[in-house]
Protein backbone atom coordinates (compact mmCIF):
# COMPACT_ATOMS: atom_id res chain seq x y z
CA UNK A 1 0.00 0.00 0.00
CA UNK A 2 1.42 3.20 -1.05
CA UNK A 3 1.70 6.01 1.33
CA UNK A 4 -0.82 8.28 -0.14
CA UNK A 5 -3.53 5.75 -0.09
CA UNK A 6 -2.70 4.91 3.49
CA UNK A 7 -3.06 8.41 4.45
CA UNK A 8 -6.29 8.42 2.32
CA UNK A 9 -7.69 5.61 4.53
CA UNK A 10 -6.99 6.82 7.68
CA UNK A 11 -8.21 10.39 6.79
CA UNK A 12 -11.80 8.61 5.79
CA UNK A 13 -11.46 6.97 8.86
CA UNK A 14 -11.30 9.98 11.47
CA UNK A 15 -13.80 11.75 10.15
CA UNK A 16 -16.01 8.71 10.73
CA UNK A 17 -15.00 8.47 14.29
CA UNK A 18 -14.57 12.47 15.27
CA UNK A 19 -18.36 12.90 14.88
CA UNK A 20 -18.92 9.99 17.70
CA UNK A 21 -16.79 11.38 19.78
CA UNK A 22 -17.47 14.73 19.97
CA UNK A 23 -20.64 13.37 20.75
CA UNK A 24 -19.34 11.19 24.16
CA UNK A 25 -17.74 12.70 26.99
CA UNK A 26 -13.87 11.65 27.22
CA UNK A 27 -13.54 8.50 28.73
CA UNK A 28 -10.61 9.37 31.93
CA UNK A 29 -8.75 7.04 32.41
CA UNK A 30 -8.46 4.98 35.67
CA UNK A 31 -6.62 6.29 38.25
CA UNK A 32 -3.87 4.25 39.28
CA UNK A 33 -3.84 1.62 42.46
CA UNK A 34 -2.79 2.93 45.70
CA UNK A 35 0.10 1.51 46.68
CA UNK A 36 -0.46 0.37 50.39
CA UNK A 37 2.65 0.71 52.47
CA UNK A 38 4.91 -3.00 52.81
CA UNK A 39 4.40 -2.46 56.56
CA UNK A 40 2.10 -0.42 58.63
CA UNK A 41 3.98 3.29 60.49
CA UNK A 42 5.21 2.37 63.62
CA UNK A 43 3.56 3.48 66.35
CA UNK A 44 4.52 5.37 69.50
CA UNK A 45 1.83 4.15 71.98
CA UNK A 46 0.86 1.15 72.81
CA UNK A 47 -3.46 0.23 73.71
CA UNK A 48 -3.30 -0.29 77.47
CA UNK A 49 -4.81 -3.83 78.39
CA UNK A 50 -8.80 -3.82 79.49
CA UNK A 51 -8.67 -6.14 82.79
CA UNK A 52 -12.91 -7.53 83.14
CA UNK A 53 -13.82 -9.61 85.55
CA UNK A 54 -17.69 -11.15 86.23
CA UNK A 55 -19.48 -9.83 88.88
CA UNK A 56 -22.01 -12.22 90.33
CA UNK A 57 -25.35 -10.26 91.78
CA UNK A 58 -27.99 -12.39 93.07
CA UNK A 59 -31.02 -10.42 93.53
CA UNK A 60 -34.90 -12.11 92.74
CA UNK A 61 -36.42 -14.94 93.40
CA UNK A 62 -33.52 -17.30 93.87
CA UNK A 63 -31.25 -17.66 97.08
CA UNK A 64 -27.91 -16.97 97.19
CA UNK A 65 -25.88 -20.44 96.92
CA UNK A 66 -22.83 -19.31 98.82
CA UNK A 67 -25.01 -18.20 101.64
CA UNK A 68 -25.60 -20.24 104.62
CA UNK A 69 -28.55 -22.10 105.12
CA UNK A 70 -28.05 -21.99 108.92
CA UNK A 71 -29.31 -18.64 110.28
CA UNK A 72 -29.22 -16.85 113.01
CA UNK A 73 -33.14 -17.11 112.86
CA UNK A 74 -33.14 -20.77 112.14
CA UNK A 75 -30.89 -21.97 115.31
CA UNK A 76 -33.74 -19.63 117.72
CA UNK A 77 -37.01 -20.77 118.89
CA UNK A 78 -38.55 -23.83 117.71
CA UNK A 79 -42.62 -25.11 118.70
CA UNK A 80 -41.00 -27.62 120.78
CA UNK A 81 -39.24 -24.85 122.59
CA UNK A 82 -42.30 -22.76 123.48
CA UNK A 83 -44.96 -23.60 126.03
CA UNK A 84 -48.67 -21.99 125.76
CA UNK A 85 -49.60 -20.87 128.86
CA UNK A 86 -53.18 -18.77 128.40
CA UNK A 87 -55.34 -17.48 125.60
CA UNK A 88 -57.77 -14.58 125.53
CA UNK A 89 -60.00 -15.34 122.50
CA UNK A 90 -62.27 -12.85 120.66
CA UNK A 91 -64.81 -14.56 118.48
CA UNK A 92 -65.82 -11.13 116.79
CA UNK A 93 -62.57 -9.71 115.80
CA UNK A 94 -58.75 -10.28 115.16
CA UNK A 95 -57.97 -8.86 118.30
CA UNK A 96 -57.23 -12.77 119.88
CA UNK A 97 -53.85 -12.61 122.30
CA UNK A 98 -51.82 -15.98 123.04
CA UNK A 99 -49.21 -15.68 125.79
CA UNK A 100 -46.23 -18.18 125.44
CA UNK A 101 -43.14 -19.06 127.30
CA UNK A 102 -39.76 -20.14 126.25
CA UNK A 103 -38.13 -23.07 127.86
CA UNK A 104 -35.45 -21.23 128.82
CA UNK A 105 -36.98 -17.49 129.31
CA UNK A 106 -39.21 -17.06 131.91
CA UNK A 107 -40.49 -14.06 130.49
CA UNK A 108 -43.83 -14.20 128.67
CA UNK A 109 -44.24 -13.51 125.00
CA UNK A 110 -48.10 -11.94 123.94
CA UNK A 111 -48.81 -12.84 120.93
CA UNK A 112 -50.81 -11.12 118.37
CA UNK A 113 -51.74 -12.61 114.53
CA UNK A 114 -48.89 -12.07 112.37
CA UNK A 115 -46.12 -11.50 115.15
CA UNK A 116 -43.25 -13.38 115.13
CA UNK A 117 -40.67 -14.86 117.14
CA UNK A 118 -37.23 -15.91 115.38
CA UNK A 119 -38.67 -18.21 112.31
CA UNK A 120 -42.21 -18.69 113.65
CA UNK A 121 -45.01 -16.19 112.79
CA UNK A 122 -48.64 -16.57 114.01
CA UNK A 123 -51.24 -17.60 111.05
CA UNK A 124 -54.17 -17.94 113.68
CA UNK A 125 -55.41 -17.69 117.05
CA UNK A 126 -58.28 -20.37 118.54
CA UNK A 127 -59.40 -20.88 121.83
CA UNK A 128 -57.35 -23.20 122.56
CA UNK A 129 -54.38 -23.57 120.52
CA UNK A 130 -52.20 -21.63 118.08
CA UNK A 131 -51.41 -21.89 114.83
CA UNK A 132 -47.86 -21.04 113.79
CA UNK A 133 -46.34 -21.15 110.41
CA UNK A 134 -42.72 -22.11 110.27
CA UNK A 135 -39.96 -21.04 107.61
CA UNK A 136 -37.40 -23.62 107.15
CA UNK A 137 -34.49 -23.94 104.27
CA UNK A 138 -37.13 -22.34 101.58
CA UNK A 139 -39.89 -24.12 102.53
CA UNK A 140 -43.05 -23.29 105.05
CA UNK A 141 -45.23 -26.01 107.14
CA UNK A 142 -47.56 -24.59 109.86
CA UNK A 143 -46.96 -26.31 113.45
CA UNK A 144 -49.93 -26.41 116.32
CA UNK A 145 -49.37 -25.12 120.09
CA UNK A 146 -52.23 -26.45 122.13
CA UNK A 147 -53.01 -25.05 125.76
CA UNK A 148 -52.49 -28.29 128.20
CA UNK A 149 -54.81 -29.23 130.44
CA UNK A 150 -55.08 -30.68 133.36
CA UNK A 151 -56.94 -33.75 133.81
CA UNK A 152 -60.25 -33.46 135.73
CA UNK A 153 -61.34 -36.72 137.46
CA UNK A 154 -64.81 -36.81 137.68
């Protein structure tokens, strides 16, 4: 191919293609990779170290399994420590009193509904007996003091 007719071609051949591209927006060309460093910067300070530790709360429903099951409350006064010595009974109205001793404590206790001594409360007052409930390793079971009486020959 002789030079003239080469020139010829490629003449033809831009004018095809400088219409189309006037037409597109210039394609840019990509920007080249970043280079990421071989190794990170060195740094000056070093994170200090984040000590945790658990922290065990027990608060709710359940007991605490580390604590003792022996209380204070639980090595006091048990039913077969307490002696009923009189009741004054009201039929009408809650106002029943029930007046115990200890085995060792001469000194009377008047009871009321709903007073306590050490894990025994009083559920009920009736004429002749009383009615405590007792709380014992989680669990309650009501225990009855009856007033003793003499025997009456007849």
């Amino acid at each position: 191919m002789s030079r003239a007719l080469w020139g010829a071609s490629l003449a033809a051949a831009l004018s095809v293609v400088a219409p189309l591209a006037a037409q597109q927006p210039a394609a840019r060309p990509a920007p080249p990779p970043a280079q990421s460093p071989a190794r990170p910067p060195a740094q000056d300070t070093v994170a200090p170290i984040d000590y945790r530790r658990e922290i065990f709360n027990y608060r709710g429903a359940q007991r605490d399994p580390f604590q003792s099951l022996v209380t204070e409350a639980s090595t006091q006064t048990s039913v077969t420590d307490l002696r009923l010595v009189s009741v004054i009974y009201d039929a009408r109205g809650g106002r029943s009193v029930a007046v115990v001793r200890e085995r060792n404590n001469p000194r009377p206790h008047r009871l009321r509904r709903g007073d306590t001594i050490g894990r025994l409360r009083v559920i009920q007052i009736r004429p002749y007996e009383v009615v405590f409930q007792v709380e014992e390793f989680g669990f309650e079971r009501q225990e009855v003091l009856s007033l003793s009486r003499p025997e009456v020959n007849r």
